[in-house]
PDB file of N, CA and C in Angstrom:
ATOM      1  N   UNK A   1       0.834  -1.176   0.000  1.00  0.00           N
ATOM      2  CA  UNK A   1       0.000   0.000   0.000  1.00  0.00           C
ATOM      3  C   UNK A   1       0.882   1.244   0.000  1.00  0.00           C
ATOM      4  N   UNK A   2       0.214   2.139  -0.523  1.00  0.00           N
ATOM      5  CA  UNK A   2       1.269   3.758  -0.415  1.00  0.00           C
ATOM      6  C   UNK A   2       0.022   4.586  -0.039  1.00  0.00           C
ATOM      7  N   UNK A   3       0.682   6.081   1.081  1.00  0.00           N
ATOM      8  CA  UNK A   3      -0.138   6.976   0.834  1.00  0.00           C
ATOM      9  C   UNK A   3       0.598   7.759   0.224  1.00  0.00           C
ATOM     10  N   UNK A   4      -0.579   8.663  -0.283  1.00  0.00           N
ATOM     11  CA  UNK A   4       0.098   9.983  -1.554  1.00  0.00           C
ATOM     12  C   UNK A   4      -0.847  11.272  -0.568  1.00  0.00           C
ATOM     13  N   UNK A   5       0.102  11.773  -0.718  1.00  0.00           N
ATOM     14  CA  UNK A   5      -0.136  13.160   0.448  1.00  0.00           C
ATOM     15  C   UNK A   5      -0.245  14.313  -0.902  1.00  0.00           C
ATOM     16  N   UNK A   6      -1.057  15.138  -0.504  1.00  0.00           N
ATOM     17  CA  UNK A   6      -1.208  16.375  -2.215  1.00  0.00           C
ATOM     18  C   UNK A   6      -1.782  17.482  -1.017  1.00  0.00           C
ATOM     19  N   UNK A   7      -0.507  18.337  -1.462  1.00  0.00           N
ATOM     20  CA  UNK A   7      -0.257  19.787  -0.197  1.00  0.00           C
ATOM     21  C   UNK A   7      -1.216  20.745  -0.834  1.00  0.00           C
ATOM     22  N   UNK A   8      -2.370  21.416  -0.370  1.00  0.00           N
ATOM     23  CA  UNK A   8      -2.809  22.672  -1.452  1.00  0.00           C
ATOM     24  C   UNK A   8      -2.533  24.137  -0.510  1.00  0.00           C
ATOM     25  N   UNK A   9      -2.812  24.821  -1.417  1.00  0.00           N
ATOM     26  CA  UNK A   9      -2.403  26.246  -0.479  1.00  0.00           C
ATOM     27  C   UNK A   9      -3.561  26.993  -1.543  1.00  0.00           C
ATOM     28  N   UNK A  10      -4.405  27.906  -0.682  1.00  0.00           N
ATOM     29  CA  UNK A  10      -5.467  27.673  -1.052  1.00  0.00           C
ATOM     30  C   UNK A  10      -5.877  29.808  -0.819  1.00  0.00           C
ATOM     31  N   UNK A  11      -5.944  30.155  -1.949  1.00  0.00           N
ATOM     32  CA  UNK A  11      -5.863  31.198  -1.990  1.00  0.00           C
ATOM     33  C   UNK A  11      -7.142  31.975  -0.764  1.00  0.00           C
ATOM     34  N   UNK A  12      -6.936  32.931  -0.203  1.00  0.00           N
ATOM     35  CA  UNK A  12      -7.842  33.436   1.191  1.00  0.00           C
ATOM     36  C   UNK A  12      -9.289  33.827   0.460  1.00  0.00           C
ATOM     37  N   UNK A  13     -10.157  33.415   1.488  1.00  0.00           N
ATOM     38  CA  UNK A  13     -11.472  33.494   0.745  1.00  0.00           C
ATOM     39  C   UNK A  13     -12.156  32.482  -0.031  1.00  0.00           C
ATOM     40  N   UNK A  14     -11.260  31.572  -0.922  1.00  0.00           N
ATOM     41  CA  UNK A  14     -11.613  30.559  -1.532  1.00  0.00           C
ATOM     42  C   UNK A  14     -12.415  29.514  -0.897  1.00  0.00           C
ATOM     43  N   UNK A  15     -13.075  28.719  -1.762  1.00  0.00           N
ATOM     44  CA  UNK A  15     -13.100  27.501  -0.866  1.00  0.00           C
ATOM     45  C   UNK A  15     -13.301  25.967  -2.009  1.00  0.00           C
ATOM     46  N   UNK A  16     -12.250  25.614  -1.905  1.00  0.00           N
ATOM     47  CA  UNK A  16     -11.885  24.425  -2.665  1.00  0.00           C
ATOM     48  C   UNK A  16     -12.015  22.985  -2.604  1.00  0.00           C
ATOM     49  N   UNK A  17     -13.211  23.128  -1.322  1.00  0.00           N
ATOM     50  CA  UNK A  17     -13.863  21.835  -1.056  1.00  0.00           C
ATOM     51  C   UNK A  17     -14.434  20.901  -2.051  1.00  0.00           C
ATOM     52  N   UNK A  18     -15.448  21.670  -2.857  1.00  0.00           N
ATOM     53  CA  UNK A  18     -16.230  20.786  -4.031  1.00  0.00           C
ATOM     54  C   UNK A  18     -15.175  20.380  -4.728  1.00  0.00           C
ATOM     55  N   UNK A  19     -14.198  20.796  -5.288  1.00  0.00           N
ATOM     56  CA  UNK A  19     -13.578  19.894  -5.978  1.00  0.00           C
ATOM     57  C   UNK A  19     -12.831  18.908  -5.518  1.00  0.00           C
ATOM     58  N   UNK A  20     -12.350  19.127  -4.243  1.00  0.00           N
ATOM     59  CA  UNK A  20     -11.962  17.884  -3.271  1.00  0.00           C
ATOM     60  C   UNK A  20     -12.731  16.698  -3.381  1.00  0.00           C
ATOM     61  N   UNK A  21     -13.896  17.025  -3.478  1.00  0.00           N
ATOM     62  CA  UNK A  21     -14.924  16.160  -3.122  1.00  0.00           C
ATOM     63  C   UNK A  21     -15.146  15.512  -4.741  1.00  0.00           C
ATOM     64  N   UNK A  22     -15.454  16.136  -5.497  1.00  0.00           N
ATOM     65  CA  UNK A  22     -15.496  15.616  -6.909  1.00  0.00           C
ATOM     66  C   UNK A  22     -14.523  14.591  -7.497  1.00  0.00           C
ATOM     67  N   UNK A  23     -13.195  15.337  -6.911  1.00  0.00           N
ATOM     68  CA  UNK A  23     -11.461  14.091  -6.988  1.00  0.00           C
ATOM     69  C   UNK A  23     -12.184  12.970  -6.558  1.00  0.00           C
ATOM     70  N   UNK A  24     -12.564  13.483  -4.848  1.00  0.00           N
ATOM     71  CA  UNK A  24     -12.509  11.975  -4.410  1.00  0.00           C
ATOM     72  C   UNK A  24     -13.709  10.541  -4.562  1.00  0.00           C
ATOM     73  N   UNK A  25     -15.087  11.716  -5.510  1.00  0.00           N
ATOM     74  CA  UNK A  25     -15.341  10.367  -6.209  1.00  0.00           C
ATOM     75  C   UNK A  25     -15.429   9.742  -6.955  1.00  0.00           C
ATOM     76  N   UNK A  26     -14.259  10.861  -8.146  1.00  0.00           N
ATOM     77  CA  UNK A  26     -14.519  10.506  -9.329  1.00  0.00           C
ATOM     78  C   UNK A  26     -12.868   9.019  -9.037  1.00  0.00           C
ATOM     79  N   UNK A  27     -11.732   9.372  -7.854  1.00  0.00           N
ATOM     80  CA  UNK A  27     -11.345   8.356  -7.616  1.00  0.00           C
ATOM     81  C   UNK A  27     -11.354   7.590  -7.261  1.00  0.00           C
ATOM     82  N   UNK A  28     -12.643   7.100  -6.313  1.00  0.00           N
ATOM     83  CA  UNK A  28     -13.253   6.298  -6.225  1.00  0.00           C
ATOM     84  C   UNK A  28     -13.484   4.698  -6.754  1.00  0.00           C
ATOM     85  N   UNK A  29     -13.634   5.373  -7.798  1.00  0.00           N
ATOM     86  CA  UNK A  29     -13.563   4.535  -9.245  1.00  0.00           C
ATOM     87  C   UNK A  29     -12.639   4.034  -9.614  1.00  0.00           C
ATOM     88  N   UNK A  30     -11.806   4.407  -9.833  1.00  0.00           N
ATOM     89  CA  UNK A  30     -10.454   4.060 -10.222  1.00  0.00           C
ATOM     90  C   UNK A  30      -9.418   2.756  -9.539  1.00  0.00           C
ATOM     91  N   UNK A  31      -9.530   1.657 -10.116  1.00  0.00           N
ATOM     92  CA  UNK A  31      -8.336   0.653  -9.274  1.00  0.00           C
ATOM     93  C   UNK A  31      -7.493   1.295  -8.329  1.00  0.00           C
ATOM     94  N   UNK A  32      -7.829   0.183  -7.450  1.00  0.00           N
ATOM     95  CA  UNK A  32      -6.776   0.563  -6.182  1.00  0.00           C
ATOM     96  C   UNK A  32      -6.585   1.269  -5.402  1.00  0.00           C
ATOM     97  N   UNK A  33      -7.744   2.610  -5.131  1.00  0.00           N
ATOM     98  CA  UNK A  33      -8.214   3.023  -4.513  1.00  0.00           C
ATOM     99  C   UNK A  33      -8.874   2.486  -3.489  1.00  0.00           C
ATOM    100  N   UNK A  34      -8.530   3.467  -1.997  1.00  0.00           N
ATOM    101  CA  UNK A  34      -8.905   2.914  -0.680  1.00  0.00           C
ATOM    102  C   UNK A  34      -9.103   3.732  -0.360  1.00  0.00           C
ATOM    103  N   UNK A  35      -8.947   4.450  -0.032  1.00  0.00           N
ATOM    104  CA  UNK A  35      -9.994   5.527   0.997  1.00  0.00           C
ATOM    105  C   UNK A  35      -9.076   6.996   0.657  1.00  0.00           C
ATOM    106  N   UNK A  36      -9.566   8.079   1.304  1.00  0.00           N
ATOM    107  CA  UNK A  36      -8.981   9.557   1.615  1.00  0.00           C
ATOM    108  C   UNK A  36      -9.343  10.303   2.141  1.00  0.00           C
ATOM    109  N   UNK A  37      -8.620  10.850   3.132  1.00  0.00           N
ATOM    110  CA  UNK A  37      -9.017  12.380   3.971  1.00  0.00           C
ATOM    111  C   UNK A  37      -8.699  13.155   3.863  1.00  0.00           C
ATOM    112  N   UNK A  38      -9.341  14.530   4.361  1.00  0.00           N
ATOM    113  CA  UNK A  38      -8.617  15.729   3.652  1.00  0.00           C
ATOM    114  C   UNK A  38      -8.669  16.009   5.444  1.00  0.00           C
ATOM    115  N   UNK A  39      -7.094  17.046   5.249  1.00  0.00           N
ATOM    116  CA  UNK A  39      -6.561  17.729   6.458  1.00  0.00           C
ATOM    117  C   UNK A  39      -6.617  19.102   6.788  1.00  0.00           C
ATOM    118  N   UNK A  40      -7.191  19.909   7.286  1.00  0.00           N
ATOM    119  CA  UNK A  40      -6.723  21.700   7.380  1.00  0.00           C
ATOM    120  C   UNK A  40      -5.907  21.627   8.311  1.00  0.00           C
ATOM    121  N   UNK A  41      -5.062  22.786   8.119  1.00  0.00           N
ATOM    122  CA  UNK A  41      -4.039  23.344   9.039  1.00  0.00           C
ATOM    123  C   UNK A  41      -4.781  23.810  10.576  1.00  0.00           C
ATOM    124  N   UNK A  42      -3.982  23.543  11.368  1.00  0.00           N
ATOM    125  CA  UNK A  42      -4.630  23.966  12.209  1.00  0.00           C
ATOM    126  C   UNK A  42      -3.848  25.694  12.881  1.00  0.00           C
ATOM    127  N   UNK A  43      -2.526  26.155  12.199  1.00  0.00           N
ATOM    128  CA  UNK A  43      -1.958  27.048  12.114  1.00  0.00           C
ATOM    129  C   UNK A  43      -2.440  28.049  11.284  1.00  0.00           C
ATOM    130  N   UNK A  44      -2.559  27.201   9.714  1.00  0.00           N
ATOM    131  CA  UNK A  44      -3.178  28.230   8.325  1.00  0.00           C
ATOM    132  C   UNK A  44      -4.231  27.782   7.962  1.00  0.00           C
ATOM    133  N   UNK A  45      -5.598  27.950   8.346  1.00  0.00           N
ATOM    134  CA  UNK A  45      -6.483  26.828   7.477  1.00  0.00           C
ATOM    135  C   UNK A  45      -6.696  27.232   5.798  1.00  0.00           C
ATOM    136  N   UNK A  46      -5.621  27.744   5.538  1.00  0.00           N
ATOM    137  CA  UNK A  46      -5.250  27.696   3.939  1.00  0.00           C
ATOM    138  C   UNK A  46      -4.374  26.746   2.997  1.00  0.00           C
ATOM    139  N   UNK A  47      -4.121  26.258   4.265  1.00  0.00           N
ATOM    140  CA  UNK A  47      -3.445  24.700   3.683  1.00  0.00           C
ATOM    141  C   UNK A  47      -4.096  23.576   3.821  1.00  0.00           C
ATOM    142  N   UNK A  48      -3.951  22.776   2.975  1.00  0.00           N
ATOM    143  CA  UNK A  48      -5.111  21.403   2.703  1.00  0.00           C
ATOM    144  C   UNK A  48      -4.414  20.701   2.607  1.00  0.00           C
ATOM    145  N   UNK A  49      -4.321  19.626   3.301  1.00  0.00           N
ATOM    146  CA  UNK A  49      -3.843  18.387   2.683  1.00  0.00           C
ATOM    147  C   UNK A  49      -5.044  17.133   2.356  1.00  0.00           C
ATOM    148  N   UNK A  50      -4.294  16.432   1.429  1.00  0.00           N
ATOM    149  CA  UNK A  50      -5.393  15.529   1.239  1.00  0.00           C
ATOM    150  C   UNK A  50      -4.543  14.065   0.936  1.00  0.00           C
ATOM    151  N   UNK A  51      -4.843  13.115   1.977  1.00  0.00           N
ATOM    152  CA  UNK A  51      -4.159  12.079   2.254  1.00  0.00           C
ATOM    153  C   UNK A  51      -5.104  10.872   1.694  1.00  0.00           C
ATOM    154  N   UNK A  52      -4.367  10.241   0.610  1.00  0.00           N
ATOM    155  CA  UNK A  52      -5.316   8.936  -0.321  1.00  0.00           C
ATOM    156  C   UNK A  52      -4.152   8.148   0.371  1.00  0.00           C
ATOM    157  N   UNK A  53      -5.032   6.587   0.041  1.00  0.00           N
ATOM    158  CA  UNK A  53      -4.496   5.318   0.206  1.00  0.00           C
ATOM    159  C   UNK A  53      -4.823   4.879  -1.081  1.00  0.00           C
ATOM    160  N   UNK A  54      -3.815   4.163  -1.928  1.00  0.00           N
ATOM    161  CA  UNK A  54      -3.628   3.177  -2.879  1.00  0.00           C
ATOM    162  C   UNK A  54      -3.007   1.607  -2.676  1.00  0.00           C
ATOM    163  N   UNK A  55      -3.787   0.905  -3.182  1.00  0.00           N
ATOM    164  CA  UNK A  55      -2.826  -0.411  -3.192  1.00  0.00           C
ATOM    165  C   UNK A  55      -1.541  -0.586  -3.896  1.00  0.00           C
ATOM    166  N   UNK A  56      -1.441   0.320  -5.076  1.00  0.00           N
ATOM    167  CA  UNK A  56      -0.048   0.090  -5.426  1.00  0.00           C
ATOM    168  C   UNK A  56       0.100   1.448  -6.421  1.00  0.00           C
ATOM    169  N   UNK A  57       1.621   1.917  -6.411  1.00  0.00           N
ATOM    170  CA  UNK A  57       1.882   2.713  -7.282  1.00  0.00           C
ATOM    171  C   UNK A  57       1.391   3.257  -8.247  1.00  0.00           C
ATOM    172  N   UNK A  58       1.331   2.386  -9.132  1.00  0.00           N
ATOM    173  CA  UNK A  58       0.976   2.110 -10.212  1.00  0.00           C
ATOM    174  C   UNK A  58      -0.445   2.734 -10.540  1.00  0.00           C
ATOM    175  N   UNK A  59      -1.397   2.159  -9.496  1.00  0.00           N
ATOM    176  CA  UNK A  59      -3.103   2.427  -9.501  1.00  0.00           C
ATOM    177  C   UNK A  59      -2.721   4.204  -9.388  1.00  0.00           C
ATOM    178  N   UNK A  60      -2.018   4.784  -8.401  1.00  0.00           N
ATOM    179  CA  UNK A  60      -1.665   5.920  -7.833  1.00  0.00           C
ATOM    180  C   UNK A  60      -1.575   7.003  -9.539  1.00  0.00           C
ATOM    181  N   UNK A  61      -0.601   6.339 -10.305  1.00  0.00           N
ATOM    182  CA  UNK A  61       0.259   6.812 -11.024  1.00  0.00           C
ATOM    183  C   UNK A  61      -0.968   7.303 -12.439  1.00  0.00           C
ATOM    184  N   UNK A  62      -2.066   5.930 -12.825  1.00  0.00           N
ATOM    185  CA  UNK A  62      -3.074   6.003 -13.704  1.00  0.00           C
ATOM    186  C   UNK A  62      -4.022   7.297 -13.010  1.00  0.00           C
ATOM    187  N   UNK A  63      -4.702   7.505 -12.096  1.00  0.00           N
ATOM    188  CA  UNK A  63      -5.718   8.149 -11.664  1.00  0.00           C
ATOM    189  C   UNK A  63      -4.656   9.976 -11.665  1.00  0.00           C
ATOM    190  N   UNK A  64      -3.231   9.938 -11.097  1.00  0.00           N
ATOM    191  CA  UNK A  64      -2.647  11.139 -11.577  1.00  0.00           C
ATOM    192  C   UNK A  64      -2.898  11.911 -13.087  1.00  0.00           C
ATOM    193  N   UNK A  65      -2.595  10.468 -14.073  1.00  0.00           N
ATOM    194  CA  UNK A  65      -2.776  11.178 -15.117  1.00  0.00           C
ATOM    195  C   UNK A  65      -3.532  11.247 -15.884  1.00  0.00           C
ATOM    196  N   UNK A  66      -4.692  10.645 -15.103  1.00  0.00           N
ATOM    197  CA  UNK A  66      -6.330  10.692 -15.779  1.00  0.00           C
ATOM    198  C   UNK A  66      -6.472  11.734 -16.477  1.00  0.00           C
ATOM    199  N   UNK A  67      -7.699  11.838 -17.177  1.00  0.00           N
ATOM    200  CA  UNK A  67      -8.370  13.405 -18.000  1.00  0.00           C
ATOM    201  C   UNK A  67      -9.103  13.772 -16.643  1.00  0.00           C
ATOM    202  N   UNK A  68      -9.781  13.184 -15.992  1.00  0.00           N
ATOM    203  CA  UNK A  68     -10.481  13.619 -15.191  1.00  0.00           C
ATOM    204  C   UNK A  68      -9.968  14.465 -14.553  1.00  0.00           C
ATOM    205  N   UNK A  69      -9.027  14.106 -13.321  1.00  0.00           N
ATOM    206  CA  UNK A  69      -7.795  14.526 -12.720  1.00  0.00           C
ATOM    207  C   UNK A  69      -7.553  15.661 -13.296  1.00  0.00           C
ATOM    208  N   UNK A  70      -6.662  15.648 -14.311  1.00  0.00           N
ATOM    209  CA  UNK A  70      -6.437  16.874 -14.456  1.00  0.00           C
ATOM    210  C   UNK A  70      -7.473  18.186 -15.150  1.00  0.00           C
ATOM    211  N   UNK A  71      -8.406  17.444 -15.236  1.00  0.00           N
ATOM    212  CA  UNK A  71      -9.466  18.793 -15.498  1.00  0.00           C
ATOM    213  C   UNK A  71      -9.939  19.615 -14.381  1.00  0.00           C
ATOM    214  N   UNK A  72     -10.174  18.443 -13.741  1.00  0.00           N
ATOM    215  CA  UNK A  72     -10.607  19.377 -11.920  1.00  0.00           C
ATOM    216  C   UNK A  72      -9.506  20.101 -11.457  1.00  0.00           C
ATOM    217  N   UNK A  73      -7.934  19.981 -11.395  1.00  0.00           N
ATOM    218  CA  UNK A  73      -6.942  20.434 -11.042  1.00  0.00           C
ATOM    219  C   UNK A  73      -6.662  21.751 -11.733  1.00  0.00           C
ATOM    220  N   UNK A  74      -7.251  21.892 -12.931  1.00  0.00           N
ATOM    221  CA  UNK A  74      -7.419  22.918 -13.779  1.00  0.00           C
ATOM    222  C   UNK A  74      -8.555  23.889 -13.685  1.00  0.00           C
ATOM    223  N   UNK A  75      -9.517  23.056 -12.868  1.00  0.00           N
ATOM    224  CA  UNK A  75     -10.592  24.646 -12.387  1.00  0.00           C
ATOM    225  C   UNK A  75     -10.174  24.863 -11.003  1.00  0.00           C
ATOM    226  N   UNK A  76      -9.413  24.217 -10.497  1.00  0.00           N
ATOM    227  CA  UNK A  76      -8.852  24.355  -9.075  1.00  0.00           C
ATOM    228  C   UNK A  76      -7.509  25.421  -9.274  1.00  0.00           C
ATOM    229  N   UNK A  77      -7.180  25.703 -10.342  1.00  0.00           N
ATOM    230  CA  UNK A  77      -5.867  26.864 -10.411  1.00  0.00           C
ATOM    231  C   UNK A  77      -5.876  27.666 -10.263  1.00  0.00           C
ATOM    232  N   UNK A  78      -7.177  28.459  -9.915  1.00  0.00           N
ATOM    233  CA  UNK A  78      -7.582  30.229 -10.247  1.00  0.00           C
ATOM    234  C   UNK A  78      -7.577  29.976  -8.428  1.00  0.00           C
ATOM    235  N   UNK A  79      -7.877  29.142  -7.660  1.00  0.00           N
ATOM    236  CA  UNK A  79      -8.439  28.682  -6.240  1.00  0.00           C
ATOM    237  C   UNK A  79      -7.216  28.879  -5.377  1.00  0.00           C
ATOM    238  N   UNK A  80      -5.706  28.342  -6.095  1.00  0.00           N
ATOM    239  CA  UNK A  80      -4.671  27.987  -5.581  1.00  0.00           C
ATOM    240  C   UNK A  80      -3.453  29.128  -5.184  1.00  0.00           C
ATOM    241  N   UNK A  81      -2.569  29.485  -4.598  1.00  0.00           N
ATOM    242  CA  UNK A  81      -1.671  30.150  -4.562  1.00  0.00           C
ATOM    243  C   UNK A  81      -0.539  29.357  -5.379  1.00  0.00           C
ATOM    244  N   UNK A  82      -0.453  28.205  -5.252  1.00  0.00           N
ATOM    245  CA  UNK A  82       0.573  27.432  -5.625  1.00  0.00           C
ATOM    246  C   UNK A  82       0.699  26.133  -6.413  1.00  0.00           C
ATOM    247  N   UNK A  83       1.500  25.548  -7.150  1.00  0.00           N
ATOM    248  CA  UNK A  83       0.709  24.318  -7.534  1.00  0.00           C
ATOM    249  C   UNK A  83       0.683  23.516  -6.338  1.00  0.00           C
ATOM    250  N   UNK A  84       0.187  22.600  -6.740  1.00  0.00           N
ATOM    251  CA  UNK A  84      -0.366  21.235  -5.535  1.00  0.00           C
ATOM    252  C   UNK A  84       1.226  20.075  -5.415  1.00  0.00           C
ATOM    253  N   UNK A  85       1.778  20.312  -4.198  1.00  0.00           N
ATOM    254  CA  UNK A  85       2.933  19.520  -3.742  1.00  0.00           C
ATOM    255  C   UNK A  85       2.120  17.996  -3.338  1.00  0.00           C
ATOM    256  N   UNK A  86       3.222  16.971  -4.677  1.00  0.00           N
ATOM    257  CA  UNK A  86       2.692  15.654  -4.010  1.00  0.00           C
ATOM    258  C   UNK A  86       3.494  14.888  -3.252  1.00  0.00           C
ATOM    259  N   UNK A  87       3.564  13.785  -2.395  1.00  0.00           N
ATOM    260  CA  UNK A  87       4.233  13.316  -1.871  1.00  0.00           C
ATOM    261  C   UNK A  87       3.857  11.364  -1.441  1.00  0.00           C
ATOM    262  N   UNK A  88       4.324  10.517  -2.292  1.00  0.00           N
ATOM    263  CA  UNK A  88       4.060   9.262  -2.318  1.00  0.00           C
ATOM    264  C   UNK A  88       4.950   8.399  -0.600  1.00  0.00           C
ATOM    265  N   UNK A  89       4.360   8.009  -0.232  1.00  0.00           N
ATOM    266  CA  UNK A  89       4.879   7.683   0.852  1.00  0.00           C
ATOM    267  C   UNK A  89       4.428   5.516   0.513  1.00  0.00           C
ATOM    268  N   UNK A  90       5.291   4.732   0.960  1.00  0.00           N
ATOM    269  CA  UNK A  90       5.325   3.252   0.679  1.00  0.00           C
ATOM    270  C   UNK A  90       4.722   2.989   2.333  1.00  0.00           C
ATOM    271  N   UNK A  91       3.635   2.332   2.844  1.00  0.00           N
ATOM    272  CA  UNK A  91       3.229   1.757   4.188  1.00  0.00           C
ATOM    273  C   UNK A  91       4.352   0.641   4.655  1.00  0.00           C
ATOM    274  N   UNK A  92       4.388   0.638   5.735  1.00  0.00           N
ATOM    275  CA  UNK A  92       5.915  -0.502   5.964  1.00  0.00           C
ATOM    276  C   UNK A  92       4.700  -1.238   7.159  1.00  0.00           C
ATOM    277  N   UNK A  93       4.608  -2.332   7.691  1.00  0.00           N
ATOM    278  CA  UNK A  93       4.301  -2.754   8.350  1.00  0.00           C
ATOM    279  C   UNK A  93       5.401  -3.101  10.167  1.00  0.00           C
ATOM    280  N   UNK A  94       4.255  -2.457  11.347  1.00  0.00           N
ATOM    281  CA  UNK A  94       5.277  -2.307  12.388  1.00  0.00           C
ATOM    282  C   UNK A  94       5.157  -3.757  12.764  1.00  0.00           C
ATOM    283  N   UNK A  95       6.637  -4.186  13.007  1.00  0.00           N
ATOM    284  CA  UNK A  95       6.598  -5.109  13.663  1.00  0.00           C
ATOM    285  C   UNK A  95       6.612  -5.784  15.129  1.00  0.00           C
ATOM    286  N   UNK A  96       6.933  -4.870  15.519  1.00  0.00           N
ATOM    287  CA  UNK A  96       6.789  -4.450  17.340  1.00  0.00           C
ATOM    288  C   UNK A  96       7.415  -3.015  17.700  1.00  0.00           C
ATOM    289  N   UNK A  97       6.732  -2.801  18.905  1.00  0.00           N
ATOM    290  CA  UNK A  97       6.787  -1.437  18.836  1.00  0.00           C
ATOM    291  C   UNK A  97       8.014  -1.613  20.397  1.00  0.00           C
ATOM    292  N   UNK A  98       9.085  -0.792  20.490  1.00  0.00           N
ATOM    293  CA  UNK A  98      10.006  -0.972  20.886  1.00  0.00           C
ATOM    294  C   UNK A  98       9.588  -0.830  22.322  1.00  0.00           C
TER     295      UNK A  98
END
């Protein structure tokens, strides 16, 4: 499993929820998809994170470069200060906790 972490910074006033929400069901759909939450800052609530679970890379890598995907990411640009920082993280399983 991997999570993929996607940083937004989210211009003041905005509010960039619906399309959060649209990502997450149009990924839904998509192989290998498991679940996702979205995070606010609790410092800036202009920062978003939005934390997916995938079963494998790969599934991760197709739904990135969907049409879908990037159409919503594209009415989400006028919304944004910045582009969207991603970050793929691999799940390791604990084996005892020290």
């Amino acid at each position: 499993m991997i999570k993929v972490i996607v940083g937004y910074k989210v211009r003041t006033g905005e509010d960039i929820n619906p399309i959060l929400l649209e990502l997450r069901s149009h990924a839904m759909t998509y192989p290998g998809f498991v679940g996702a939450e979205n995070l606010i800052s609790e410092k800036d609530i202009s920062i978003i994170a939005v934390v997916s679970t995938w079963v494998k890379a790969e599934d991760w890598r197709l739904w990135e470069k969907s049409t879908i995907r990037q159409g919503l990411l594209r009415k989400a640009e006028t919304l944004l200060v910045e582009e969207p920082k991603i970050t793929i993280y691999r799940t390791t399983p604990t084996l005892r906790w020290a």
